[in-house]
N, C-alpha and C. Protein backbone atom coordinates (compact mmCIF):
# COMPACT_ATOMS: atom_id res chain seq x y z
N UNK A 1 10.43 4.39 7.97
CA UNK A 1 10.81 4.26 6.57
C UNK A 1 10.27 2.95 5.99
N UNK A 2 10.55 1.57 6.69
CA UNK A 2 9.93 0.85 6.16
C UNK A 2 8.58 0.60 6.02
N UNK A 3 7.80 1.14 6.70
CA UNK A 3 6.07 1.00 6.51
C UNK A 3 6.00 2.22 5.32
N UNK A 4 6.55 3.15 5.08
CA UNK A 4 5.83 4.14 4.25
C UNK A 4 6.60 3.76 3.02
N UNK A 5 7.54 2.75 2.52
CA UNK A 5 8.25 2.44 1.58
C UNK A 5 7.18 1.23 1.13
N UNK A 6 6.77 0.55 2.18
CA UNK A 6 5.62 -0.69 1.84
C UNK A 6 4.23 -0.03 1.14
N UNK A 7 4.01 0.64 1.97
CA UNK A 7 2.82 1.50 1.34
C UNK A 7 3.10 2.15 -0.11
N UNK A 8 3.90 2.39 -0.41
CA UNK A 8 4.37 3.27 -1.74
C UNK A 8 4.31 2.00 -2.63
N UNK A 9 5.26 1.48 -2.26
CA UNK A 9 5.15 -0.20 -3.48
C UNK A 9 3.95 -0.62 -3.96
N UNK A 10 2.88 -1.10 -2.38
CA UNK A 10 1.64 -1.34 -2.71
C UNK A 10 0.95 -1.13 -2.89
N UNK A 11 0.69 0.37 -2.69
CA UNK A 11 -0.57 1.32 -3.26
C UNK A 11 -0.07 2.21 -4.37
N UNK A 12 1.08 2.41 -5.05
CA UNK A 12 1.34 3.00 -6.24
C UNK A 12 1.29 2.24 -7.50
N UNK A 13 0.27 2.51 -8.27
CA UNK A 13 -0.04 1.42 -9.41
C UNK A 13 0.16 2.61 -10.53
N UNK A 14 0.38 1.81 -12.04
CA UNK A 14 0.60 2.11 -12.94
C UNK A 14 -0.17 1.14 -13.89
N UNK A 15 -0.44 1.66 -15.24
CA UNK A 15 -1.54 0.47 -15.50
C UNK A 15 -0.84 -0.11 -16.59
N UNK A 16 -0.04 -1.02 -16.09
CA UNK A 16 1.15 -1.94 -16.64
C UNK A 16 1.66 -3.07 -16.08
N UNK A 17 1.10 -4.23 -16.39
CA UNK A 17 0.33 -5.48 -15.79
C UNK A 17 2.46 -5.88 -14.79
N UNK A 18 3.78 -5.53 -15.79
CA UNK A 18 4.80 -6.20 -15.13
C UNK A 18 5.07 -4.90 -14.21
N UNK A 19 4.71 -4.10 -14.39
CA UNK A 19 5.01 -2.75 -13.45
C UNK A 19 4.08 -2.95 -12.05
N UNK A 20 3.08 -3.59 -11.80
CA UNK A 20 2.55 -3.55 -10.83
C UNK A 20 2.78 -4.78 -10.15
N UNK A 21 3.21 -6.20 -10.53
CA UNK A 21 3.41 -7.04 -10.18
C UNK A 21 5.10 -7.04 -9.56
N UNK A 22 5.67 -6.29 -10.49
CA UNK A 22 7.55 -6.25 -9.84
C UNK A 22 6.94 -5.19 -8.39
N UNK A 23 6.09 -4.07 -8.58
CA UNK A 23 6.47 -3.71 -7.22
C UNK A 23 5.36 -3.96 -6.15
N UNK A 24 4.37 -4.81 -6.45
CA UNK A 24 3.31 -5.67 -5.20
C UNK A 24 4.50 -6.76 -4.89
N UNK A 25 5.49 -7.43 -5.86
CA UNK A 25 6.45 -8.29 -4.97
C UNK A 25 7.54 -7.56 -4.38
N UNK A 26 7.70 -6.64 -4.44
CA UNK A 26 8.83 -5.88 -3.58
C UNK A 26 8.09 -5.35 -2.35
N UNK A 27 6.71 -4.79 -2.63
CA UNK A 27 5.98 -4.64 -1.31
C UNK A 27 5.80 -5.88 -0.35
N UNK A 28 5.43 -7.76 -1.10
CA UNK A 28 5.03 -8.62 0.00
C UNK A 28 6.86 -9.25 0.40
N UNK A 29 7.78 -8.80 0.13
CA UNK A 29 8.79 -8.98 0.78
C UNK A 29 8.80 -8.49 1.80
N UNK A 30 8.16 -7.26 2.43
CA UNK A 30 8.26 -6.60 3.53
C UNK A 30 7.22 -7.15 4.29
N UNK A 31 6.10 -8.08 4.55
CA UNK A 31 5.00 -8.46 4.96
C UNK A 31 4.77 -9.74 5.35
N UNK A 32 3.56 -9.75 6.06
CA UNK A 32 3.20 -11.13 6.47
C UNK A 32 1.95 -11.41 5.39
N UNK A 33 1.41 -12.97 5.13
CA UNK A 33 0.76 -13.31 4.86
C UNK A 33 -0.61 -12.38 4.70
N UNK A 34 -0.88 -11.29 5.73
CA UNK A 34 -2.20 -10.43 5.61
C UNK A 34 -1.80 -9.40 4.47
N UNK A 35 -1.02 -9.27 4.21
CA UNK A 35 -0.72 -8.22 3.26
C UNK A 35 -1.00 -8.85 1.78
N UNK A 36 -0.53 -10.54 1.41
CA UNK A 36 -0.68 -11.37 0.65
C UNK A 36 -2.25 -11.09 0.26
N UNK A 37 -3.20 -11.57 1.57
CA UNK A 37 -4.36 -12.03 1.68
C UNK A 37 -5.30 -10.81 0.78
N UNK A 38 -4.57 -9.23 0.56
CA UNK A 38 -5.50 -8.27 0.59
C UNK A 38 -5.09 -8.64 -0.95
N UNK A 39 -3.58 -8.77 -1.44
CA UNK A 39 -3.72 -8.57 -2.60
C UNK A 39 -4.45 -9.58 -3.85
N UNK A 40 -4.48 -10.72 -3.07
CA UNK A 40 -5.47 -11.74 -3.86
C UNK A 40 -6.93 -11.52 -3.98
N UNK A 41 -7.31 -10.53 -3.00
CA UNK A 41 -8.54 -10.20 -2.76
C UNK A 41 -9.03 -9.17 -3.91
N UNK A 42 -7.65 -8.37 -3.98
CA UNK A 42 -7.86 -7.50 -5.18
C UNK A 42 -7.93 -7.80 -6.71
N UNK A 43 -7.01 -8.51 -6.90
CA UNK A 43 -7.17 -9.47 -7.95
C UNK A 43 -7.62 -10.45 -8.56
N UNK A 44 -8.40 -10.99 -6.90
CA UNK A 44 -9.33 -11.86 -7.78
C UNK A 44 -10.76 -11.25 -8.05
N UNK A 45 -10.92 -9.68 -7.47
CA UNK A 45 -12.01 -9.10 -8.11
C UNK A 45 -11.82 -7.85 -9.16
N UNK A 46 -10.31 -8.24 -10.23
CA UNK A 46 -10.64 -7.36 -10.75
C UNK A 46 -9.84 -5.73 -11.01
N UNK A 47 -9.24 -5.69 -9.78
CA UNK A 47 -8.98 -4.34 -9.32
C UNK A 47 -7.68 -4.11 -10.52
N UNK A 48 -6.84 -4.99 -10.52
CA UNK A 48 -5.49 -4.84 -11.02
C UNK A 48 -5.29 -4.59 -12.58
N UNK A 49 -7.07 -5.52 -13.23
CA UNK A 49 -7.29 -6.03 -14.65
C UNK A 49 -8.00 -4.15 -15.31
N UNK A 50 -8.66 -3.98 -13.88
CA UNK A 50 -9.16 -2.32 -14.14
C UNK A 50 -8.22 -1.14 -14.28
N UNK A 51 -7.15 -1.36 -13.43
CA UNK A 51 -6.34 -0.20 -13.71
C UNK A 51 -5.73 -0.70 -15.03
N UNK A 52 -5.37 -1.83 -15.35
CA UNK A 52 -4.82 -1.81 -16.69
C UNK A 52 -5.41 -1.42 -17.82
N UNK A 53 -6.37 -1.91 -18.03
CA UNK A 53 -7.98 -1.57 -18.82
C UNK A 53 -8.12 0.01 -19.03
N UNK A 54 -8.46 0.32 -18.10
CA UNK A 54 -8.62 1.89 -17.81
C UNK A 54 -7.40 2.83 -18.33
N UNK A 55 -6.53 2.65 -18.19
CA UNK A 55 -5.06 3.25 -18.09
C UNK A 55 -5.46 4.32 -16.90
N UNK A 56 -5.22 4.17 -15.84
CA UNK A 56 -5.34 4.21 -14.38
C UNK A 56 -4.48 4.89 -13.96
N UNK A 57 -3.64 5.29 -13.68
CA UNK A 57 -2.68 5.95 -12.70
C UNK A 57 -3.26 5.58 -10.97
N UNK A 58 -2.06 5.05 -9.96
CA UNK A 58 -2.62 5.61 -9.14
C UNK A 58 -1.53 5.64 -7.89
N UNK A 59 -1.14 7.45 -7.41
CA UNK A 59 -0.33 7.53 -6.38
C UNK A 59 -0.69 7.80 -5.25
N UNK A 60 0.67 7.40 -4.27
CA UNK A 60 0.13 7.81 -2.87
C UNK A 60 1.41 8.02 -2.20
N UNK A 61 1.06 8.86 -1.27
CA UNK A 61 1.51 9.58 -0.84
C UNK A 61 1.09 9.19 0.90
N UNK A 62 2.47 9.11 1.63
CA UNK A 62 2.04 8.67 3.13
C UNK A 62 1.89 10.34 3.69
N UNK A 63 1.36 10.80 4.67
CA UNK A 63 0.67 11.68 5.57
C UNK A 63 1.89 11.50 6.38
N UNK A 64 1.73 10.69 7.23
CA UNK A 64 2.39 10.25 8.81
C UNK A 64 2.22 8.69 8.94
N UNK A 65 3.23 8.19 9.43
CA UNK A 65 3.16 6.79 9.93
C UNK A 65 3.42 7.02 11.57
N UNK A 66 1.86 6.72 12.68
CA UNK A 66 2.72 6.81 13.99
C UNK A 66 3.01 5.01 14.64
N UNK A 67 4.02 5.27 15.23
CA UNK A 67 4.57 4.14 15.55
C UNK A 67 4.64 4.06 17.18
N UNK A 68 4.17 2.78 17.45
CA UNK A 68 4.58 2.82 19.36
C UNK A 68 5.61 1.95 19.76
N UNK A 69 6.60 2.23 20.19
CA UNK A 69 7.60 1.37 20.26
C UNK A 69 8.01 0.93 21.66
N UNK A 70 6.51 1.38 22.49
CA UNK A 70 6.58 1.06 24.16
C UNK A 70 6.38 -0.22 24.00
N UNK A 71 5.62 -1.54 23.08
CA UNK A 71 5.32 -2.69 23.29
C UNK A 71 5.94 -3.34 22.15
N UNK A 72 6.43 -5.00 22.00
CA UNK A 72 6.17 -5.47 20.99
C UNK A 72 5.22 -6.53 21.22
N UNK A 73 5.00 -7.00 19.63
CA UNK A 73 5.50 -6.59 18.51
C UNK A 73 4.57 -4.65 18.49
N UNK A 74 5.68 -4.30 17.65
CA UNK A 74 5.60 -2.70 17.75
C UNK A 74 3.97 -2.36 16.82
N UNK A 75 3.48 -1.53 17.31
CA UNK A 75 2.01 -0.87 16.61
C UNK A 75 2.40 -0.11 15.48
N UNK A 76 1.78 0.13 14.34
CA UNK A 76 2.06 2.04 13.48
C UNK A 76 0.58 1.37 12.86
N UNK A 77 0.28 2.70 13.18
CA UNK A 77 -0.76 3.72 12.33
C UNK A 77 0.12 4.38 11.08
N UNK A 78 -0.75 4.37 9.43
CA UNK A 78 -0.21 4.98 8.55
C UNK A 78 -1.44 5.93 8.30
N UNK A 79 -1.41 6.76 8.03
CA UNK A 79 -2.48 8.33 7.42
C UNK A 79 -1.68 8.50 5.47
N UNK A 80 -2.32 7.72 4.93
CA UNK A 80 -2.14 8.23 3.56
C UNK A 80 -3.05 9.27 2.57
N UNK A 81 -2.42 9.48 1.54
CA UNK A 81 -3.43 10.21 0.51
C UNK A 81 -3.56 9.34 -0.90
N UNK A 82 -4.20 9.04 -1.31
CA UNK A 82 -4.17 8.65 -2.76
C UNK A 82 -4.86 9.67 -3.85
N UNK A 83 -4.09 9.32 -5.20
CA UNK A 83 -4.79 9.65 -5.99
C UNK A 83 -5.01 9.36 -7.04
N UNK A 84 -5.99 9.27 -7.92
CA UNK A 84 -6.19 7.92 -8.68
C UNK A 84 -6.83 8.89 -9.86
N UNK A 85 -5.60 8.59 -10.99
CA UNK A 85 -5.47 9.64 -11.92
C UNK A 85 -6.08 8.82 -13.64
N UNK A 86 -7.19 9.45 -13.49
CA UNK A 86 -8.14 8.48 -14.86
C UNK A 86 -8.04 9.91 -15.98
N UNK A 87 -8.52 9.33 -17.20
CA UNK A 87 -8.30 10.35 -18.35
C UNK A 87 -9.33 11.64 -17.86
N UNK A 88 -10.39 11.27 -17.60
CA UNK A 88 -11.59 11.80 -17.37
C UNK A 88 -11.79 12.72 -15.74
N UNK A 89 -10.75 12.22 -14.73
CA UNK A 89 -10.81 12.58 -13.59
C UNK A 89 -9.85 11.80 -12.78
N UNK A 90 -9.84 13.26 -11.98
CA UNK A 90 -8.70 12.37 -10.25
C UNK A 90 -9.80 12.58 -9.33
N UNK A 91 -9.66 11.37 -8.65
CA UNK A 91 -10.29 10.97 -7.05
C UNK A 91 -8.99 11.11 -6.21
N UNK A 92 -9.38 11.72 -5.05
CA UNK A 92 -8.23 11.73 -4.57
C UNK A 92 -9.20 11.14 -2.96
N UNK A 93 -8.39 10.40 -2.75
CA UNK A 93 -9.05 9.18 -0.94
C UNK A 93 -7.90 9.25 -0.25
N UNK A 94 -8.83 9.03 0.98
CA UNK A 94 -7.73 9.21 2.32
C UNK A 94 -7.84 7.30 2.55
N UNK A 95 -6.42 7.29 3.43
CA UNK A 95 -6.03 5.52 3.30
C UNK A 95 -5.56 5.73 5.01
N UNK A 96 -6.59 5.19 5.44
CA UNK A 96 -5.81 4.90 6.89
C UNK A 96 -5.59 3.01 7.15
N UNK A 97 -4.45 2.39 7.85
CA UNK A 97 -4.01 1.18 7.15
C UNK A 97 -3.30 1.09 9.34
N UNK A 98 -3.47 0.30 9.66
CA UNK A 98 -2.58 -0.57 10.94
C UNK A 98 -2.02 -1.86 10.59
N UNK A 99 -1.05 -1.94 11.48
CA UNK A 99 -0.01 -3.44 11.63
C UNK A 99 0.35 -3.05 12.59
N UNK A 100 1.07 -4.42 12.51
CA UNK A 100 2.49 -4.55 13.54
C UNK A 100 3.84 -5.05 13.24
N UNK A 101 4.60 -4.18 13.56
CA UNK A 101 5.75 -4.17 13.27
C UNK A 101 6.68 -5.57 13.71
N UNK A 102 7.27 -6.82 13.23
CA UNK A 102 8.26 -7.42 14.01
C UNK A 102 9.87 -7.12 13.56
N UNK A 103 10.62 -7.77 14.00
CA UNK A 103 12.48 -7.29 14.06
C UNK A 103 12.51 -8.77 13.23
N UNK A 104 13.39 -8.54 11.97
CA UNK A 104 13.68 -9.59 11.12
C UNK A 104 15.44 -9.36 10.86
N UNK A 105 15.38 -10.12 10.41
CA UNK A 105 17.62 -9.69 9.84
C UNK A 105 17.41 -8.70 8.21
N UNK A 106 18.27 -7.78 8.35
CA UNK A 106 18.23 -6.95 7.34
C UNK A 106 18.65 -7.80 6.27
N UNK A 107 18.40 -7.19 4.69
CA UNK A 107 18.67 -7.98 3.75
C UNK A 107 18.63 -6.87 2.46
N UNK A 108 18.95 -7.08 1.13
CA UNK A 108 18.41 -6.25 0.03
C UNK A 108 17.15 -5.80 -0.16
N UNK A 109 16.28 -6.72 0.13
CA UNK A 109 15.15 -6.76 -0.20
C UNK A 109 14.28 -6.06 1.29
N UNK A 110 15.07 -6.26 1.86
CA UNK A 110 14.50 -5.43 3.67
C UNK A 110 15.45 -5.01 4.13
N UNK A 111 15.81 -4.27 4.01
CA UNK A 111 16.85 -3.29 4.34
C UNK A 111 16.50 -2.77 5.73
N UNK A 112 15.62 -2.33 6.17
CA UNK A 112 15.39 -1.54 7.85
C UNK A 112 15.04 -3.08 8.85
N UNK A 113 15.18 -3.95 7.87
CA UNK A 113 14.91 -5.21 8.94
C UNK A 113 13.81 -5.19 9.98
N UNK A 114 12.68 -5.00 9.03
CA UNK A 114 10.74 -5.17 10.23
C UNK A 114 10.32 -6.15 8.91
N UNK A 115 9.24 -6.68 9.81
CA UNK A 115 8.31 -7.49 9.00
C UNK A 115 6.76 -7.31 9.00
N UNK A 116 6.25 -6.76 8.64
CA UNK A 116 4.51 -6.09 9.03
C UNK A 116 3.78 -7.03 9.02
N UNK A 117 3.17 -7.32 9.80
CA UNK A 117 2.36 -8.30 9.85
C UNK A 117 0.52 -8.09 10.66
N UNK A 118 -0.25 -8.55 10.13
CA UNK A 118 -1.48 -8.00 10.74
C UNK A 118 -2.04 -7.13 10.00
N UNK A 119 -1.76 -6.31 9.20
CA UNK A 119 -1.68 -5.45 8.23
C UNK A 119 -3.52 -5.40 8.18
N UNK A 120 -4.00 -3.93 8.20
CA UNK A 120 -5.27 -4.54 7.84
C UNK A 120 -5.60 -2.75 7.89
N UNK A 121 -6.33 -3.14 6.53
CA UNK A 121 -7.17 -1.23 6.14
C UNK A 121 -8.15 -1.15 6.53
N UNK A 122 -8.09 0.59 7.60
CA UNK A 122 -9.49 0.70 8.40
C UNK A 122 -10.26 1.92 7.96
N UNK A 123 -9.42 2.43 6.38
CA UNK A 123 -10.11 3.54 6.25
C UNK A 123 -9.86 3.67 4.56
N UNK A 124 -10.71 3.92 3.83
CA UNK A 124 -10.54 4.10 2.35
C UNK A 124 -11.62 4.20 1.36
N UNK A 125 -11.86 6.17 1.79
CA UNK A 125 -12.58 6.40 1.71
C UNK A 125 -12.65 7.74 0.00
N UNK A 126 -13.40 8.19 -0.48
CA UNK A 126 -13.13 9.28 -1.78
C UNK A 126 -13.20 10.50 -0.48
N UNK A 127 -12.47 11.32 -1.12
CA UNK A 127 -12.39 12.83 -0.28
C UNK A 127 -12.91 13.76 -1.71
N UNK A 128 -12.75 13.59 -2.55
CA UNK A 128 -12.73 14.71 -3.70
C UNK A 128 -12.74 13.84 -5.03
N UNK A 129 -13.61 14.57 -6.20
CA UNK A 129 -13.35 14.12 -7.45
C UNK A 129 -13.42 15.64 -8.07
N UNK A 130 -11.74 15.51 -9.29
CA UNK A 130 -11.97 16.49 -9.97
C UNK A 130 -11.97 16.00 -11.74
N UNK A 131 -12.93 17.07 -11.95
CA UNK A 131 -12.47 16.82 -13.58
C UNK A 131 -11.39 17.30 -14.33
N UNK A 132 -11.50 16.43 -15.40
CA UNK A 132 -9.94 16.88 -15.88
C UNK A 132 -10.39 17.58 -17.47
C-alpha cells in the first residue's frame, strides 16, 4: 500500500501548479532524498511548467508492486501504467520504478510506517498514442 500510494501522489499530475506541488509533498514524505533528486530533475527541465502550459492531465495507475521481504532493507518492484491525457491525444506508457523499502514509526503523513529510499526508474517508455 505504501509504495503504490507513493506512486499515485507522484506520478498523478493535474495541470495546476498548487495541485501538483500539495501532492509531490505528500509523495516526498514517504521517501528518501532519491525521490527528491528525480523531482528537481523534473522541474528544473520543465516538466511540471509543461503540464501546466499544456493543460495536461496525467494518471497512473499501479499494475503490481512485488515486494521481497526475505532481506532488509526490503526490495519492491512497481509495474505501472500511465496516461497522459492532452486535448489532442492520450499516450498511454508503461512505468517500471525499484527501491527499497526501510521500517520508520507510523505517523499521519506515513501511515504504513516504510520509508523508500533508492528509488530509481528503470523503465518509461510510450506503449500507445491515441487521438482524441
Amino acid at each position: 500500500e505504501h509504495v503504490r500510494r507513493f506512486h499515485e501522489l507522484f506520478f498523478t499530475l493535474s495541470p495546476e501548479k498548487s495541485a501538483i506541488e500539495h501532492n509531490v509533498k505528500r509523495a516526498l514524505l514517504l521517501a528518501d532524498k532519491s525521490v527528491y533528486n528525480y523531482y528537481s530533475d523534473f522541474a528544473e527541465k520543465g516538466y511540471y511548467n509543461r503540464i501546466i502550459a499544456g493543460n495536461i492531465n496525467q494518471v497512473l495507475k499501479v499494475d503490481s508492486v512485488v515486494c521481497d521481504f526475505n532481506g532488509y532493507p526490503y526490495r519492491a518492484v512497481t509495474y505501472a501504467t500511465q496516461k497522459i491525457i492532452r486535448q489532442s491525444n492520450v499516450t498511454e506508457r508503461s512505468l517500471v520504478t525499484t527501491c527499497r523499502l526501510l521500517n520508520s514509526s507510523r505517523s499521519d503523513d506515513n501511515p504504513n510506517g516504510f520509508t523508500i529510499e533508492g528509488f530509481t526508474i528503470i523503465e518509461n517508455k510510450d506503449l500507445q498514442t491515441i487521438k482524441r
